[in-house]
Protein backbone atom coordinates (compact mmCIF):
# COMPACT_ATOMS: atom_id res chain seq x y z
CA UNK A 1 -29.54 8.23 34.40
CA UNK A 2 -32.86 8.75 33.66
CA UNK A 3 -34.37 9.16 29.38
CA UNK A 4 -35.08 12.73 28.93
CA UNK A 5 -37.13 13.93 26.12
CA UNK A 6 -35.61 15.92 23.13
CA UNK A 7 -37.69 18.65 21.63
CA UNK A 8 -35.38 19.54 19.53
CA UNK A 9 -31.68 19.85 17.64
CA UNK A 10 -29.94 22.80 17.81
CA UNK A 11 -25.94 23.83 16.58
CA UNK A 12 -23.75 24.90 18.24
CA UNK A 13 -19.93 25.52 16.56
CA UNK A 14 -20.87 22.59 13.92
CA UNK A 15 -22.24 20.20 16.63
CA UNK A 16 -25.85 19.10 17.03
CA UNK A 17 -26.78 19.44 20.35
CA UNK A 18 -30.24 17.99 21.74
CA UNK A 19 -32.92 20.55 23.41
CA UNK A 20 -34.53 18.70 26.29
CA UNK A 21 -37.85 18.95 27.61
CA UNK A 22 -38.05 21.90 30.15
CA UNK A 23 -34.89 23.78 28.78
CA UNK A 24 -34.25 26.12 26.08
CA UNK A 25 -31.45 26.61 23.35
CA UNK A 26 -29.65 28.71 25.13
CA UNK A 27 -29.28 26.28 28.28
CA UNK A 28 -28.68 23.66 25.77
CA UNK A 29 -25.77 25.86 24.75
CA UNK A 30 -24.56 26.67 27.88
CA UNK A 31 -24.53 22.76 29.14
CA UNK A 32 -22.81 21.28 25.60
CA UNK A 33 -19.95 23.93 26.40
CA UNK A 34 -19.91 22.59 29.92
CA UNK A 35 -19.78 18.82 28.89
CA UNK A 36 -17.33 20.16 25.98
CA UNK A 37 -14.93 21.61 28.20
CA UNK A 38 -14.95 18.82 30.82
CA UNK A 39 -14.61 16.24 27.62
CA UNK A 40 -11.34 18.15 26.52
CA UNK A 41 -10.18 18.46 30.53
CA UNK A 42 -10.29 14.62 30.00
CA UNK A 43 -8.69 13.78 26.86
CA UNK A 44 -5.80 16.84 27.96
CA UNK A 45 -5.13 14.41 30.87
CA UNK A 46 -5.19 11.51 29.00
CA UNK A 47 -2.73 12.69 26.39
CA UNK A 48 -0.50 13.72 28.93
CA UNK A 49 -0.40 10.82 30.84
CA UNK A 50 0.18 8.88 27.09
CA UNK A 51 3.17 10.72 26.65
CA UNK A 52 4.66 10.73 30.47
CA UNK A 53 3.93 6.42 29.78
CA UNK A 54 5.71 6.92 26.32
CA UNK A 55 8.54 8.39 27.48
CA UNK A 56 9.30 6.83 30.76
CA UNK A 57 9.27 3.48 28.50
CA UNK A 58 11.73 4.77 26.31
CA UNK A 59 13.79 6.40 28.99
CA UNK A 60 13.35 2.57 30.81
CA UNK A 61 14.43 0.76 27.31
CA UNK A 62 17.17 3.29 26.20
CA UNK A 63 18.68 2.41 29.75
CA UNK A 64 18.49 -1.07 29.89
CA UNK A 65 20.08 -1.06 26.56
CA UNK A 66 22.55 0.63 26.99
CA UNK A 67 23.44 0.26 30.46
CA UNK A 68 23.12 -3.94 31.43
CA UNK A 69 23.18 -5.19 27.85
CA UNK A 70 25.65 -3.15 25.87
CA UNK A 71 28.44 -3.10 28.16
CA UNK A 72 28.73 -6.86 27.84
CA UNK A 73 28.79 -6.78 24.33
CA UNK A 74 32.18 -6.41 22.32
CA UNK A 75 32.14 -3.12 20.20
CA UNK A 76 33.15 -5.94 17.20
CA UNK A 77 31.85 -9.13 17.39
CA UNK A 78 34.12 -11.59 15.55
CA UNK A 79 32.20 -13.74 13.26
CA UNK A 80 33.17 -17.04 11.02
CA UNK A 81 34.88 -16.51 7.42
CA UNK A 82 32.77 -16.82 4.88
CA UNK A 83 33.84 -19.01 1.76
CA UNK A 84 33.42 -16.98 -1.58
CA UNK A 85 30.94 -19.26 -3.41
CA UNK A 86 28.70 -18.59 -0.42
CA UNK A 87 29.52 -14.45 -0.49
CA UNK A 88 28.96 -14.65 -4.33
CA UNK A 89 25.15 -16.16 -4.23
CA UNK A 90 23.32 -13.04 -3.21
CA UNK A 91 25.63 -9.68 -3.77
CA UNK A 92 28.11 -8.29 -5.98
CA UNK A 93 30.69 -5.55 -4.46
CA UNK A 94 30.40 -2.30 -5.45
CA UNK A 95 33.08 0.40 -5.85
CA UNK A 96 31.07 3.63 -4.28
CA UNK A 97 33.48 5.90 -6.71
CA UNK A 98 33.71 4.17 -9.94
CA UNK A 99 30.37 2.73 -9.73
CA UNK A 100 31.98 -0.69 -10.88
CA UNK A 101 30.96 -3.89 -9.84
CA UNK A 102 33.26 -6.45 -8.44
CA UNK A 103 33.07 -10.43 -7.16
CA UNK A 104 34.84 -12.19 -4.59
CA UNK A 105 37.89 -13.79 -5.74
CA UNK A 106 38.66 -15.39 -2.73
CA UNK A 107 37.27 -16.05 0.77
CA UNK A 108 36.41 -13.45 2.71
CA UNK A 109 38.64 -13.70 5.68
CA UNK A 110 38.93 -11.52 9.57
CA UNK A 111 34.98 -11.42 9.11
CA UNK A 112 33.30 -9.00 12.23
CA UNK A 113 30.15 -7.34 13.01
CA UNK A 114 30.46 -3.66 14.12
CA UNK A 115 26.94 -2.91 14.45
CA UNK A 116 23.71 -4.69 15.19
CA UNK A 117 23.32 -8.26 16.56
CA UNK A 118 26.37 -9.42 18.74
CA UNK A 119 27.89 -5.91 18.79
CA UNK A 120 27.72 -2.96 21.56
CA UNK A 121 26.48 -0.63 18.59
CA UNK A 122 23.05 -0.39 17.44
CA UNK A 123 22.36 -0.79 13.88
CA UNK A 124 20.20 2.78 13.01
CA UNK A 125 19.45 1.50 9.19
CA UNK A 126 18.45 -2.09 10.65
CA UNK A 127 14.54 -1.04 9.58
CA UNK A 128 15.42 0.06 6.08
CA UNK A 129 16.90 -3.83 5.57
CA UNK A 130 13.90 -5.28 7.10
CA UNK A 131 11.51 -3.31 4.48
CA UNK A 132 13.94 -4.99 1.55
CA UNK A 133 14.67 -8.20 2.67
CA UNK A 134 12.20 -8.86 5.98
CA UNK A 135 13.41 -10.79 9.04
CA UNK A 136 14.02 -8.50 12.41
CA UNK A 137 15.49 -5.28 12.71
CA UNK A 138 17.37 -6.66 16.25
CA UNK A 139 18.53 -9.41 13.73
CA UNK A 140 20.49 -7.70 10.97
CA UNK A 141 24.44 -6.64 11.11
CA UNK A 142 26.53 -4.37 9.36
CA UNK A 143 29.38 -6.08 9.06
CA UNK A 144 33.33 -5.97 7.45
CA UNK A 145 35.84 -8.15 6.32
CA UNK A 146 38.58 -8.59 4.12
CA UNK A 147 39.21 -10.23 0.39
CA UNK A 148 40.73 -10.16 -2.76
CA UNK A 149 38.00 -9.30 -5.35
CA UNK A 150 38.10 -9.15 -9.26
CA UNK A 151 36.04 -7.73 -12.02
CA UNK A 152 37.47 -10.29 -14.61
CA UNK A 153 40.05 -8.25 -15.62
CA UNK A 154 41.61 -6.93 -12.38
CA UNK A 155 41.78 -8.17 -9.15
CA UNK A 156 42.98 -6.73 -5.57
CA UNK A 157 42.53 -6.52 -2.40
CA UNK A 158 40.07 -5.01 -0.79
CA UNK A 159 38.23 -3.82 2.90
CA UNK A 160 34.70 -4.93 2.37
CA UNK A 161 31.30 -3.59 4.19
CA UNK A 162 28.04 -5.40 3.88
CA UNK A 163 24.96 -5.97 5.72
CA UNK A 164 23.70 -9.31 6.98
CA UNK A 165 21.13 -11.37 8.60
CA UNK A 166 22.60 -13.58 11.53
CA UNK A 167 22.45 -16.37 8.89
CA UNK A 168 25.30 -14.88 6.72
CA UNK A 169 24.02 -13.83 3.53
CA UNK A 170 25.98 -11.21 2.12
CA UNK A 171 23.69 -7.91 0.66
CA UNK A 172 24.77 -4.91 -0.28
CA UNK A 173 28.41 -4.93 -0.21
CA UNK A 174 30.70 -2.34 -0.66
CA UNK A 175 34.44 -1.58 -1.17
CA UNK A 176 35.59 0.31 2.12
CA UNK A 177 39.23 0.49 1.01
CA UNK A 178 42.24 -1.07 -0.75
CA UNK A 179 44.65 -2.55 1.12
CA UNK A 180 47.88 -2.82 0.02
CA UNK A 181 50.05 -5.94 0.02
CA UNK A 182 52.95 -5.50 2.17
């Protein structure tokens, strides 16, 4: 396209629009609302398009996920007991209704993930972990088991919940329930 001269600036709803040689401010006008409104027609379709791409993907991920993947995967994945110096190094248990903190007393036996990595459920708080700790949201578990646990005065046993990396380490623990000896 051929260099046309500007005479002139003029504005026009807060933009400066060039006057060219052989036209006058109100043409100007008239032909920045034109380019305006073909501009918009543009990034409208553009935008749409975004968000029919955006979607379809997550339509396309959401079934693939839930369809191929997740129906091989066990709703709890049974995972290896974990011996209680190892479930003592990074997390103390805590009882969500006395507020007490307990440790392990023993090993923490019938260990199982129930959400996240290795499970059919997907782990909704996975992000929240990764802002704490790091590592990968498709990495982390919420997980359960069972042990006795003891405050140094008391001990019992006990339904625990935690969340995990793949690797094991114990954070965030929580009593679930008592169990009763029977």
């Amino acid at each position: 396209m051929a260099e046309r001269e500007i005479l002139g600036w003029i504005t026009v709803n807060g933009n400066h629009v060039p006057v060219y040689k052989g036209e006058s401010p109100s043409m100007a006008a008239k032909r920045f609302a034109k380019e305006k409104q073909t501009t918009d027609k543009i990034a409208s379709v553009n935008e749409k398009e975004k968000e029919r791409s955006i979607k379809a993907n997550k339509q396309e991920a959401t079934k693939l996920n839930t369809t191929s993947e997740q129906q091989r995967l066990p709703k709890r994945a049974p995972l290896h007991d974990i011996k209680k110096e190892d479930a003592n190094k990074k997390s103390d248990i805590l009882d969500l209704y006395t507020k007490q903190r307990y440790r392990f007393a023993s090993d923490v036996t019938g260990v199982y993930a129930f959400a996240g990595k290795g499970s059919s459920k997907e782990f909704r708080d996975a992000d929240k972990y990764v802002r704490r700790y790091g590592g990968k949201a498709s990495d982390w578990q919420h997980c359960a088991g069972f042990a006795s646990i003891t405050n140094g005065r008391t001990s019992f046993n006990v339904e625990v919940h935690w969340v995990q990396l793949e690797n094991g380490d114990i954070r965030e623990a929580f009593i679930k329930r008592r169990v009763d000896n029977d």
